[in-house]
C-alpha atoms as a PDB file:
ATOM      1  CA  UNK A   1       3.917 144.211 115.968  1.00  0.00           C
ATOM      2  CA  UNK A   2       4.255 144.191 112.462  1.00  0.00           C
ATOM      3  CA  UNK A   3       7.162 141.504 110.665  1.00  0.00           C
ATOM      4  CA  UNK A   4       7.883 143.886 108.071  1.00  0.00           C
ATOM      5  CA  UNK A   5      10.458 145.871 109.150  1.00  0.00           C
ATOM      6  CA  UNK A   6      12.399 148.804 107.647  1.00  0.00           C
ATOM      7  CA  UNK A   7      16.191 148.326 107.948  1.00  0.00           C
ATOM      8  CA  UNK A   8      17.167 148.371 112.070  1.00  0.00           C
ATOM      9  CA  UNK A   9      18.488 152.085 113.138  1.00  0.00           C
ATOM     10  CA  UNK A  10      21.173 150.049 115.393  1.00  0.00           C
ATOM     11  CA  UNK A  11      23.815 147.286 114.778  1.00  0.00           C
ATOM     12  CA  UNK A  12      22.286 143.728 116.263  1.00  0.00           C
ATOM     13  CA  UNK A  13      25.323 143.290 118.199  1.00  0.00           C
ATOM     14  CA  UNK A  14      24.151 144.526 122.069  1.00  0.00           C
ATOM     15  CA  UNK A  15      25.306 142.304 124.493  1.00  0.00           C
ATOM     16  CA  UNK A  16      23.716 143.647 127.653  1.00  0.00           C
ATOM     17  CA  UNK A  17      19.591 143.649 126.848  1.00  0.00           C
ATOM     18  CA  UNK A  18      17.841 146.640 125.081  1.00  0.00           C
ATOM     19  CA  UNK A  19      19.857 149.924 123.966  1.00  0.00           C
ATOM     20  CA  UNK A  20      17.885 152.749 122.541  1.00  0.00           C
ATOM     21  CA  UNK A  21      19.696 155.382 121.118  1.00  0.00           C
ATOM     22  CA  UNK A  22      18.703 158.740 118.984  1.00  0.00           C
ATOM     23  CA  UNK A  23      18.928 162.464 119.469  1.00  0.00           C
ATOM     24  CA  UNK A  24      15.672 164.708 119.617  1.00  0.00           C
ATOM     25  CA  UNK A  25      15.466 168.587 120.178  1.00  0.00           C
ATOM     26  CA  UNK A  26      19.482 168.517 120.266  1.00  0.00           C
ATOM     27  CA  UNK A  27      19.903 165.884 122.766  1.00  0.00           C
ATOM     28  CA  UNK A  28      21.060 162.722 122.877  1.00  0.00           C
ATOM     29  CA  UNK A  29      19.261 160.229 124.606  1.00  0.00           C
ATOM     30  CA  UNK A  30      19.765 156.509 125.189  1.00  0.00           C
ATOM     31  CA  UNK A  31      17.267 154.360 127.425  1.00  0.00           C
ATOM     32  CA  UNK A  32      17.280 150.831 128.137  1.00  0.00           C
ATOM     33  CA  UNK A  33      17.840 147.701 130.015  1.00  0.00           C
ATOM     34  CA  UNK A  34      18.260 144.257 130.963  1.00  0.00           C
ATOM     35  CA  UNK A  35      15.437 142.124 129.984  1.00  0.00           C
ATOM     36  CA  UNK A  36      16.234 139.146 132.476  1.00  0.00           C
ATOM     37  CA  UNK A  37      16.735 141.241 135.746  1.00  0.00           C
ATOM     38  CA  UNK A  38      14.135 144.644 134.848  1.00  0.00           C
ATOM     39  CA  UNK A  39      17.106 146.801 135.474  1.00  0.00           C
ATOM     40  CA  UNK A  40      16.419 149.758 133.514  1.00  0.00           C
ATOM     41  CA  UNK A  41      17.977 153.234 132.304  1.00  0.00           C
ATOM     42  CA  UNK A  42      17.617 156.794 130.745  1.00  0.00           C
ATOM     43  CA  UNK A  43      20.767 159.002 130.009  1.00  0.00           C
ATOM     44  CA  UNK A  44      20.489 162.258 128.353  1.00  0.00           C
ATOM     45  CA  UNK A  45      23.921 163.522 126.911  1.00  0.00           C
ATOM     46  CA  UNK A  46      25.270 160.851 128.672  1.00  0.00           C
ATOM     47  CA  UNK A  47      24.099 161.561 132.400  1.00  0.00           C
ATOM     48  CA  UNK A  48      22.045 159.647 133.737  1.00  0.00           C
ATOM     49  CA  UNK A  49      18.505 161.181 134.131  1.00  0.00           C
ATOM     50  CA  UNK A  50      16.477 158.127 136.190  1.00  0.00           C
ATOM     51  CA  UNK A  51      17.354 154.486 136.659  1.00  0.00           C
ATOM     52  CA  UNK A  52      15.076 152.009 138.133  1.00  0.00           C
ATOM     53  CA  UNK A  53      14.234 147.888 138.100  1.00  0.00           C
ATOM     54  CA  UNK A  54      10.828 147.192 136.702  1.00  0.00           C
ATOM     55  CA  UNK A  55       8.619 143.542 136.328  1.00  0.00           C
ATOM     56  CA  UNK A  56       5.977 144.971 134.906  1.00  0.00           C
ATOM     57  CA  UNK A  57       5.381 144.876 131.249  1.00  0.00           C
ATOM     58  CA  UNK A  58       4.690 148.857 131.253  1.00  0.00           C
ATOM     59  CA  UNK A  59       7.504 151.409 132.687  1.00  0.00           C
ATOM     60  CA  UNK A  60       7.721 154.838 132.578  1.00  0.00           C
ATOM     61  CA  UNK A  61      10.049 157.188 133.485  1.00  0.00           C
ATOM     62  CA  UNK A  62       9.380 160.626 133.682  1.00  0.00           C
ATOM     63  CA  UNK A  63      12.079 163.965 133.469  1.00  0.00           C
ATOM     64  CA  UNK A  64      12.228 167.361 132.145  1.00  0.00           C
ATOM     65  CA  UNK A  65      15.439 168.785 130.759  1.00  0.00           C
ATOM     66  CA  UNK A  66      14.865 172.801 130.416  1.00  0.00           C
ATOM     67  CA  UNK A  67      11.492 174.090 129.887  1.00  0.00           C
ATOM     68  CA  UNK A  68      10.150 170.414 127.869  1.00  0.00           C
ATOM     69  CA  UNK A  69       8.650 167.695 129.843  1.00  0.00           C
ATOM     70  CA  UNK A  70       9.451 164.152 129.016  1.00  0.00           C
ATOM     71  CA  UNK A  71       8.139 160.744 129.564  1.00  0.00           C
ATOM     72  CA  UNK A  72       9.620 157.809 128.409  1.00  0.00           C
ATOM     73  CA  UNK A  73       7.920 154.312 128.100  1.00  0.00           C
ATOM     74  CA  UNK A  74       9.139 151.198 128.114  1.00  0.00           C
ATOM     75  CA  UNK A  75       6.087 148.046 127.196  1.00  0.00           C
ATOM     76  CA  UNK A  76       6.933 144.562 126.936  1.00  0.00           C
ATOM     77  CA  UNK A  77       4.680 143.725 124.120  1.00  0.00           C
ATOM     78  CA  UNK A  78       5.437 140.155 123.890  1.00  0.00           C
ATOM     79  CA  UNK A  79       7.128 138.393 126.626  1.00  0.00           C
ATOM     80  CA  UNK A  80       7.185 135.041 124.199  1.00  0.00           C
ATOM     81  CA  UNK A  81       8.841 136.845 121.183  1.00  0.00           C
ATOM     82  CA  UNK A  82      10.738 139.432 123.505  1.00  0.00           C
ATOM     83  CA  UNK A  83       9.612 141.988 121.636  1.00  0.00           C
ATOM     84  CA  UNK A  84       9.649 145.741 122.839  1.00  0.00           C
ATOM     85  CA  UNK A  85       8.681 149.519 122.299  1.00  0.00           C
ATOM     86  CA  UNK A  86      10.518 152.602 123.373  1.00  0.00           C
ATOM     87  CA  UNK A  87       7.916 155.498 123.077  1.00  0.00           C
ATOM     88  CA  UNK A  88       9.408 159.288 123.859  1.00  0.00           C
ATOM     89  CA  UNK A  89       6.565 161.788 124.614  1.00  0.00           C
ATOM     90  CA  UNK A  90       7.455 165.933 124.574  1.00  0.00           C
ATOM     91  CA  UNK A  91       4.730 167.867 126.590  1.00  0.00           C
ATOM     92  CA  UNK A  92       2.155 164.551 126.449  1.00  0.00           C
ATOM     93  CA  UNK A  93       2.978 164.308 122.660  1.00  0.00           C
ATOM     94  CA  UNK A  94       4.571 161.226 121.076  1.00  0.00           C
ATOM     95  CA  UNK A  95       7.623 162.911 119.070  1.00  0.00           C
ATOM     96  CA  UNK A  96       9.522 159.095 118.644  1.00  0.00           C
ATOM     97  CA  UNK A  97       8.771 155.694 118.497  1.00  0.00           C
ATOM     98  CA  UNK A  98      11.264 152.232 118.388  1.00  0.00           C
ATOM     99  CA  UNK A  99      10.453 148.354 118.224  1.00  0.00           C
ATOM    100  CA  UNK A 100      13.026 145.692 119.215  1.00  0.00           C
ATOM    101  CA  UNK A 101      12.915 142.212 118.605  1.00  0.00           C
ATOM    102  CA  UNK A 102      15.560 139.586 119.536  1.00  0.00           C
ATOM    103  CA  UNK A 103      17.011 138.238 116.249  1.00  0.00           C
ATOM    104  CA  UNK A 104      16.800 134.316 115.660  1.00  0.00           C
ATOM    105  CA  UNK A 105      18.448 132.107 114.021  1.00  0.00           C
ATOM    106  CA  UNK A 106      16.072 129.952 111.824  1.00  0.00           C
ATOM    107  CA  UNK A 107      18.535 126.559 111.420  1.00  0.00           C
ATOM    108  CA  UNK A 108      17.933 126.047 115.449  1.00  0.00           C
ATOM    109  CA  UNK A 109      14.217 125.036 115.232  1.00  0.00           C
ATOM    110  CA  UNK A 110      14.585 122.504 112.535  1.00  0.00           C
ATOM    111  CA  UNK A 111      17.636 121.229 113.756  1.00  0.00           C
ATOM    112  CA  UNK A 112      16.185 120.259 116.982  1.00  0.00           C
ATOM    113  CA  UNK A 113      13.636 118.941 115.305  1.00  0.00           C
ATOM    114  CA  UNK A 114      15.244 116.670 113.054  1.00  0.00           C
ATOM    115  CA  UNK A 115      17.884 115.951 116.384  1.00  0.00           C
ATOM    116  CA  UNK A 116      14.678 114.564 118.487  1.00  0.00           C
ATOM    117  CA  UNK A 117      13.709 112.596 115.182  1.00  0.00           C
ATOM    118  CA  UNK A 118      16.836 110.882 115.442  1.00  0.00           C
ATOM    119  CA  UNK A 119      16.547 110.302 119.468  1.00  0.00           C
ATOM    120  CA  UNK A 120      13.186 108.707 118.677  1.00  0.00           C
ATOM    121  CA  UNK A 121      15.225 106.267 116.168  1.00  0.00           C
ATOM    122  CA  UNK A 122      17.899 105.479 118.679  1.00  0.00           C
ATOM    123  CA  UNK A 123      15.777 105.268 121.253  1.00  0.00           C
ATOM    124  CA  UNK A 124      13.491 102.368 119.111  1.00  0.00           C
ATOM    125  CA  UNK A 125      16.973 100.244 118.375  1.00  0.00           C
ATOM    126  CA  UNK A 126      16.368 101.391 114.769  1.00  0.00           C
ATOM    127  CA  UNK A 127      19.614 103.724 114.474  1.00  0.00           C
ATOM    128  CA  UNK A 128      22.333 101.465 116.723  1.00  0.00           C
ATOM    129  CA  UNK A 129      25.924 103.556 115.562  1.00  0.00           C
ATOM    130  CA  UNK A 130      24.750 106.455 117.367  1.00  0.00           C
ATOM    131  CA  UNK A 131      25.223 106.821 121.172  1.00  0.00           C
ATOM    132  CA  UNK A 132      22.031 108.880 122.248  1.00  0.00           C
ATOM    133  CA  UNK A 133      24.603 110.806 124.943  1.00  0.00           C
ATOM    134  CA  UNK A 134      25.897 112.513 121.315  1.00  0.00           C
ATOM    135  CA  UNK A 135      22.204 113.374 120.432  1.00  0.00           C
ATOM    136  CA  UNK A 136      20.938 114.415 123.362  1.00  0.00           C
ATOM    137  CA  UNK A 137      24.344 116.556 123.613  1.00  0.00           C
ATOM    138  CA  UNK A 138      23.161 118.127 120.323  1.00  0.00           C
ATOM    139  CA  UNK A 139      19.808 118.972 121.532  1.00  0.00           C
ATOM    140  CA  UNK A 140      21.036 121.093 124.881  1.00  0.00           C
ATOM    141  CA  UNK A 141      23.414 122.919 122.447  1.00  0.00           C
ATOM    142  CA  UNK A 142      20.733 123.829 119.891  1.00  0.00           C
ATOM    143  CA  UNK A 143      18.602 125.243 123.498  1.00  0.00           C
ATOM    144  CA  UNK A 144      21.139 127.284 124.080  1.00  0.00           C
ATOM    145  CA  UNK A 145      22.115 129.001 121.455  1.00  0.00           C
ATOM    146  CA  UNK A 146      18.210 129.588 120.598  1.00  0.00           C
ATOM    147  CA  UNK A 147      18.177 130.780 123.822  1.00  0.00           C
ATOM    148  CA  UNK A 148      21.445 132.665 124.225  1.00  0.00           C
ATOM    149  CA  UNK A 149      21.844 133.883 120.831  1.00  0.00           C
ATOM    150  CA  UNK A 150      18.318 135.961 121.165  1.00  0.00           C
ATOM    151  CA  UNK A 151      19.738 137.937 124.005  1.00  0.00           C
ATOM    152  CA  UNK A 152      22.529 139.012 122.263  1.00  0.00           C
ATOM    153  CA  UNK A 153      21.478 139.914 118.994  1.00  0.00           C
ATOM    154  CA  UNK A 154      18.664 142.627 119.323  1.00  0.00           C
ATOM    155  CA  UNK A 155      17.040 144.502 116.280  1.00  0.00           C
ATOM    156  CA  UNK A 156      15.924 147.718 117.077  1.00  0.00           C
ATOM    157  CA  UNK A 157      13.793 150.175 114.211  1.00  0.00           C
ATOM    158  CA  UNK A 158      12.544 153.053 114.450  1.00  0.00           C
ATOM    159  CA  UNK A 159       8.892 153.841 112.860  1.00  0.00           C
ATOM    160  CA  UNK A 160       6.790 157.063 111.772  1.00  0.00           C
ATOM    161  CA  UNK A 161       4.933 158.821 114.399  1.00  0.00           C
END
C-alpha cells in the first residue's frame, strides 16, 4: 500500500473498527467491522444485507440488490500496520476501491524510546532523583495509547479504479 495518500473520504474519528461508507448506482452502502473480534457487516440503505465474523485475512460477502450482482471484499493487507481494503465488484467488475490505515501518533515511538534510555540510567545508579516506578509508569502509558489510539483513529481513502 502506497504512503501517499490523497486526503481521507471519512473523518478519523471511528470508534468501533473499520466503517466504509459511499453510495454507488443510487445506493448507499456501508460495510465494515471490528478488527479485534472479525465481526463484520454490509448495509445497503441502511438494512442490513449479510453480517458474519471472519479470521481470515480475505472475506467476502456476496448480495444482489435488483437485477446487479455484488460482491464485497474485505483483505487484511497488513496485520502489523492494520492496514485494509474494501473492494466493491458490480457483475465481477471492480466499480470502487478504499484503503484504511490506523492513524499514529509519531511522539509515542520516540518517547518510549528516550523513556527506556532513562530506565537504563536509573537502573545503572547514574540518574538517583528518579524512582524507576515513575518511568516504568511512563512506558505502559506510551503502550497504550500507541496501542489504543490506532484503533480509534482510522483513515480511510478512496482510490481510482
Amino acid at each position: 500500500m502506497q504512503s501517499g495518500y490523497d486526503k481521507p473520504v471519512s473523518p478519523p474519528v471511528i470508534n468501533k473498527g473499520y466503517d466504509f461508507r459511499f453510495d454507488f448506482n443510487g445506493l448507499s452502502f456501508r460495510a465494515g467491522g471490528s478488527p479485534l473480534f472479525g465481526k463484520e457487516y454490509v448495509y445497503v440503505d441502511g438494512e442490513l444485507i449479510s453480517s458474519q465474523r471472519s479470521i481470515s485475512t480475505l472475506s467476502t460477502h456476496e448480495f444482489a440488490i435488483h437485477s446487479d450482482h455484488y460482491r464485497l471484499e474485505l483483505e487484511v493487507l497488513d496485520k502489523s500496520k492494520g492496514e485494509l481494503a474494501c473492494r466493491l465488484y458490480c457483475d465481477d467488475k471492480l466499480v470502487k476501491l478504499f484503503a484504511a490505515r490506523p492513524k499514529r501518533l509519531f511522539i509515542t515511538k520516540p518517547l518510549f524510546a528516550i523513556s527506556v534510555f532513562v530506565a537504563l540510567l536509573i537502573y545503572d545508579d547514574i540518574i538517583t532523583s528518579l524512582p524507576m516506578s515513575y518511568t516504568l509508569a511512563f512506558m505502559v502509558l506510551l503502550v497504550a495509547i500507541d496501542v489504543i489510539y490506532p484503533l480509534r483513529h482510522i483513515w480511510i481513502m478512496e482510490l481510482e479504479v
